[in-house]
N, C-alpha and C. Protein backbone atom coordinates (compact mmCIF):
# COMPACT_ATOMS: atom_id res chain seq x y z
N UNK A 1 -8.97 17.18 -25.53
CA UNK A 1 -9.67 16.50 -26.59
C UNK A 1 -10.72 15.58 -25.95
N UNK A 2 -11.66 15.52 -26.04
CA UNK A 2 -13.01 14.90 -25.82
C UNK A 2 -13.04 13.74 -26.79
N UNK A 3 -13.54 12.75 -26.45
CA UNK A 3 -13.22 11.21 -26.89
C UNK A 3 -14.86 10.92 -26.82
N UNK A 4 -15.66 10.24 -27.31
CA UNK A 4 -16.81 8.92 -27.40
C UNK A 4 -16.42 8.32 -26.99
N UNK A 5 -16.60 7.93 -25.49
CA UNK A 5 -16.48 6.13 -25.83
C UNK A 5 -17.30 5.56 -25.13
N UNK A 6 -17.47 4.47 -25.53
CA UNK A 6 -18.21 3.61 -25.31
C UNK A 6 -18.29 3.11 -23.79
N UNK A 7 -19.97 2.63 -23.36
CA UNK A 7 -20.26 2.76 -22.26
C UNK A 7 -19.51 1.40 -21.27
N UNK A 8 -18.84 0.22 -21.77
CA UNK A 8 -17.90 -0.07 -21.87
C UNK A 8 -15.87 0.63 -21.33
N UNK A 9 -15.90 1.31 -22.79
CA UNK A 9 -14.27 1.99 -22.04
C UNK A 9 -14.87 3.32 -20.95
N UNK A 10 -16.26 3.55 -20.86
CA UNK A 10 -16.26 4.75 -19.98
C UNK A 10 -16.39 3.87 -18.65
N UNK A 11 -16.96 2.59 -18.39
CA UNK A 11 -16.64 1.94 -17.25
C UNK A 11 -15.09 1.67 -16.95
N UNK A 12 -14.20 1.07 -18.24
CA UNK A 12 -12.92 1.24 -17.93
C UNK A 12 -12.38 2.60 -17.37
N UNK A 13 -12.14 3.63 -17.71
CA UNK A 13 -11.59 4.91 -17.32
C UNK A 13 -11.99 5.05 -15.83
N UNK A 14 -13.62 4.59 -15.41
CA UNK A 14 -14.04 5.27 -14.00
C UNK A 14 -12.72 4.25 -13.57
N UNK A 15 -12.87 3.16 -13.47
CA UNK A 15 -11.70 1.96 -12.62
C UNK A 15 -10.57 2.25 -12.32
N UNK A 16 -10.05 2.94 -14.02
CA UNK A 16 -8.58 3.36 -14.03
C UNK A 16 -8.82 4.89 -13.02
N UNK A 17 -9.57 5.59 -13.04
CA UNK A 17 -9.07 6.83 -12.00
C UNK A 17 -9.10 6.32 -10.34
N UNK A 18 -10.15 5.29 -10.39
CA UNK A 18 -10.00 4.79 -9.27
C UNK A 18 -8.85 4.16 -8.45
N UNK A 19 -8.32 2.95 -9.41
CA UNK A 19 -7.49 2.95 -8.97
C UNK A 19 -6.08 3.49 -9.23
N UNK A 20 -5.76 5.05 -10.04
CA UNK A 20 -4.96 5.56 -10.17
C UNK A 20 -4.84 6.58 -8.48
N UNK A 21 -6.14 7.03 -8.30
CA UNK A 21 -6.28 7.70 -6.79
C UNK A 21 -5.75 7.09 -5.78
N UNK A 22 -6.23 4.96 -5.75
CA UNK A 22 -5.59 4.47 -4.54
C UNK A 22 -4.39 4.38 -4.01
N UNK A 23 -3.37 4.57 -5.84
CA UNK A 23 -2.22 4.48 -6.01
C UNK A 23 -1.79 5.66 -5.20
N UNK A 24 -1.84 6.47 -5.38
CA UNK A 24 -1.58 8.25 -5.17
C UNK A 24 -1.66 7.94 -3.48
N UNK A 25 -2.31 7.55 -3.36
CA UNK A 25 -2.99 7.08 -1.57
C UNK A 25 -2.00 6.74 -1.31
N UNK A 26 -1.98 5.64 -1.41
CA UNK A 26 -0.81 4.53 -0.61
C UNK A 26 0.56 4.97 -0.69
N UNK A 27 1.20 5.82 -1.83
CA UNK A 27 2.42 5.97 -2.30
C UNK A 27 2.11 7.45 -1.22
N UNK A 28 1.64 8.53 -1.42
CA UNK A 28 1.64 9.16 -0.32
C UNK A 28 1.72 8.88 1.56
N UNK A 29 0.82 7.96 1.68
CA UNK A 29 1.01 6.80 2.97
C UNK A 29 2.53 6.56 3.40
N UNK A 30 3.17 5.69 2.52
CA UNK A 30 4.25 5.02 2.65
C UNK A 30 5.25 6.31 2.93
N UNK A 31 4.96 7.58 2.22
CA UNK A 31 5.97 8.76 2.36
C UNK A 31 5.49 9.32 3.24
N UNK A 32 4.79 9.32 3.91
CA UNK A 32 5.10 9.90 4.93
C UNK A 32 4.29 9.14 6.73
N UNK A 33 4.75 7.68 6.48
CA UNK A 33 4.34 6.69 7.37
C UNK A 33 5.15 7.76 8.57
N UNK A 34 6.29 8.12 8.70
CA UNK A 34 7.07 8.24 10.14
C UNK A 34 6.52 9.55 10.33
N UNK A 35 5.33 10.58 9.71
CA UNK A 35 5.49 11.90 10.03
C UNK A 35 4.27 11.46 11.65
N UNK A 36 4.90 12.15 12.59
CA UNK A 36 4.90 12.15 13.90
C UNK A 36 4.67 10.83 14.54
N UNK A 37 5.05 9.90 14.07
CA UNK A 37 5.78 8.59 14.99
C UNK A 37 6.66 8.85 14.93
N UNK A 38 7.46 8.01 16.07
CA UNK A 38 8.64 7.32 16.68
C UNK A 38 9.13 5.77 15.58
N UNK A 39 8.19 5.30 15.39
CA UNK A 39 8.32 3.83 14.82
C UNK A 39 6.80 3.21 14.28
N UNK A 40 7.48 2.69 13.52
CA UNK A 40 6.49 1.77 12.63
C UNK A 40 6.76 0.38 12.25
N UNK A 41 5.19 -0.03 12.54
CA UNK A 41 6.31 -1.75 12.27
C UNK A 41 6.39 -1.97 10.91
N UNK A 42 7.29 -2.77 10.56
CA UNK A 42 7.43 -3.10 9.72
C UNK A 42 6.35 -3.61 8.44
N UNK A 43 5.55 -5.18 9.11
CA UNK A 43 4.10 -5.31 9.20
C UNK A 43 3.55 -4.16 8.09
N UNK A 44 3.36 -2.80 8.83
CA UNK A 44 2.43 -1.87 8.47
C UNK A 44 3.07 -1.40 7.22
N UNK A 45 4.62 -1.36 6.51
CA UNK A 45 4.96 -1.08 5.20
C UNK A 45 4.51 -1.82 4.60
N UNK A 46 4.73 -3.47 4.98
CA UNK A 46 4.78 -4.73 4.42
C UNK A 46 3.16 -4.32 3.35
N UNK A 47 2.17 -4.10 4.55
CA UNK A 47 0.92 -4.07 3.91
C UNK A 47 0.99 -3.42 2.80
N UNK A 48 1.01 -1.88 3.72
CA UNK A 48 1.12 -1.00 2.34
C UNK A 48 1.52 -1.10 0.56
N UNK A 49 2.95 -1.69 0.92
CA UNK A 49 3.06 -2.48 -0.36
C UNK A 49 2.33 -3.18 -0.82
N UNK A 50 2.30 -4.14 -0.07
CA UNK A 50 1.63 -5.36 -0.99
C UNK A 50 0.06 -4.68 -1.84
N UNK A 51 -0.30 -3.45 -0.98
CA UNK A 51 -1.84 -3.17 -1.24
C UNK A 51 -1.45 -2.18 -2.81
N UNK A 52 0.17 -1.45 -2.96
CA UNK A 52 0.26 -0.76 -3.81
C UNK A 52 0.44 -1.92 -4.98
N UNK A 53 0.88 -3.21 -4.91
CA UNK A 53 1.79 -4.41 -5.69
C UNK A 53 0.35 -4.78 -6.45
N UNK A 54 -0.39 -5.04 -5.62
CA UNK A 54 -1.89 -5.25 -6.16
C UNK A 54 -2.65 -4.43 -7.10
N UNK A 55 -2.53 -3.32 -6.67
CA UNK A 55 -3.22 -2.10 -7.45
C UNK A 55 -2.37 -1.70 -8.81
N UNK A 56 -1.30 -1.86 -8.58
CA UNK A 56 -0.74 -1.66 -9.85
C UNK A 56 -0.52 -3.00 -10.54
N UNK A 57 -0.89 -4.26 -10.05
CA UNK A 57 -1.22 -5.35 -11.30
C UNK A 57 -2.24 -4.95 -11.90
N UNK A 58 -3.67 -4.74 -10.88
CA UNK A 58 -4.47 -4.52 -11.40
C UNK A 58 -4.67 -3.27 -12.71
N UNK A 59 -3.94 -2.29 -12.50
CA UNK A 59 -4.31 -1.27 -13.11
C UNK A 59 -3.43 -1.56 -14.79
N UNK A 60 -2.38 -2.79 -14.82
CA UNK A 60 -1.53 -3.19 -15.62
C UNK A 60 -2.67 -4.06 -16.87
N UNK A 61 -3.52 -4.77 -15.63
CA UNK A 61 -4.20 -6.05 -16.91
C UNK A 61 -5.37 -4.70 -16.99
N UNK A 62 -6.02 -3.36 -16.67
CA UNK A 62 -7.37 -3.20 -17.33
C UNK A 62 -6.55 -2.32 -18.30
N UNK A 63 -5.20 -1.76 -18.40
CA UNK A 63 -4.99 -1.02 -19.29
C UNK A 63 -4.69 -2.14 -20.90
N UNK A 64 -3.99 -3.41 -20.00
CA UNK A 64 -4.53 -4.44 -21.53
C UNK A 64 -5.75 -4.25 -21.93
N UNK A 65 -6.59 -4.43 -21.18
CA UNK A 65 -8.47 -4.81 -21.77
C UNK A 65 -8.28 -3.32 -22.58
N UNK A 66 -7.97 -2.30 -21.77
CA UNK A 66 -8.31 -1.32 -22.85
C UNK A 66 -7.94 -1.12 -24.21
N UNK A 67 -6.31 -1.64 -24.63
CA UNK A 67 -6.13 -1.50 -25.47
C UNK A 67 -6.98 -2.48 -26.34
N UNK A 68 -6.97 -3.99 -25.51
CA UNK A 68 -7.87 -4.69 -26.74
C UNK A 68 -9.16 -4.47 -26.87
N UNK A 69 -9.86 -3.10 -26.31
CA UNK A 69 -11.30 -2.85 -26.32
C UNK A 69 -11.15 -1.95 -28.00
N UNK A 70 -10.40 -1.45 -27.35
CA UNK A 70 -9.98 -0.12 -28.88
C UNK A 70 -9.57 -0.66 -30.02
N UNK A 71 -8.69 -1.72 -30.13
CA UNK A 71 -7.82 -2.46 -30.85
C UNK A 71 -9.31 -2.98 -31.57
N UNK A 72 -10.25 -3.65 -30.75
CA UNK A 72 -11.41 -4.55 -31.16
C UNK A 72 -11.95 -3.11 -32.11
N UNK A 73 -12.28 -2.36 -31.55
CA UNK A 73 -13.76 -1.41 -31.75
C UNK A 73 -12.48 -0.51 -32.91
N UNK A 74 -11.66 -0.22 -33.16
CA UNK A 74 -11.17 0.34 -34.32
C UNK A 74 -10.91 -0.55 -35.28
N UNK A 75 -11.01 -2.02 -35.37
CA UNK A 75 -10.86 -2.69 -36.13
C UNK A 75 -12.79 -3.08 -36.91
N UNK A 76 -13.99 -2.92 -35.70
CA UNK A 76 -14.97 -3.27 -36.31
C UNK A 76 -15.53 -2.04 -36.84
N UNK A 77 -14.61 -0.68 -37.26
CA UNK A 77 -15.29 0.57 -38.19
C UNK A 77 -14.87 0.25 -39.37
């Protein structure tokens, strides 16, 4: 289904694939940190997380904005 939207939620969506991809990144990363090491420091999960902890706040508050973009723009038809 093909949607209008506004040049607005079409800036939201680019963000959300964006950072739906980084997600995919990092969560791939973390699975397979040990493929051909010996060891990993710790440190280097630590990051990882924190970089996935981030990305998925972030991706938590633009999916608010989105709803209140829609919420707004179906309420001003």
């Amino acid at each position: 289904m093909t949607k209008n939207l506004t040049p607005e939620l079409k800036s939201c969506k680019e963000e959300f694939d964006f950072l739906n991809k980084k997600i995919g990144e990092l969560e791939w990363e973390l699975a397979t940190i040990f493929y051909g090491r010996k060891a990993v420091l710790r440190s280097e999960t630590d990051l990882l997380e924190d970089q996935l902890d981030s990305y998925r706040t972030s991706i938590g508050i633009l999916v608010e904005k989105v709803k209140n973009l829609v919420s707004e723009s179906g309420n001003s038809k």
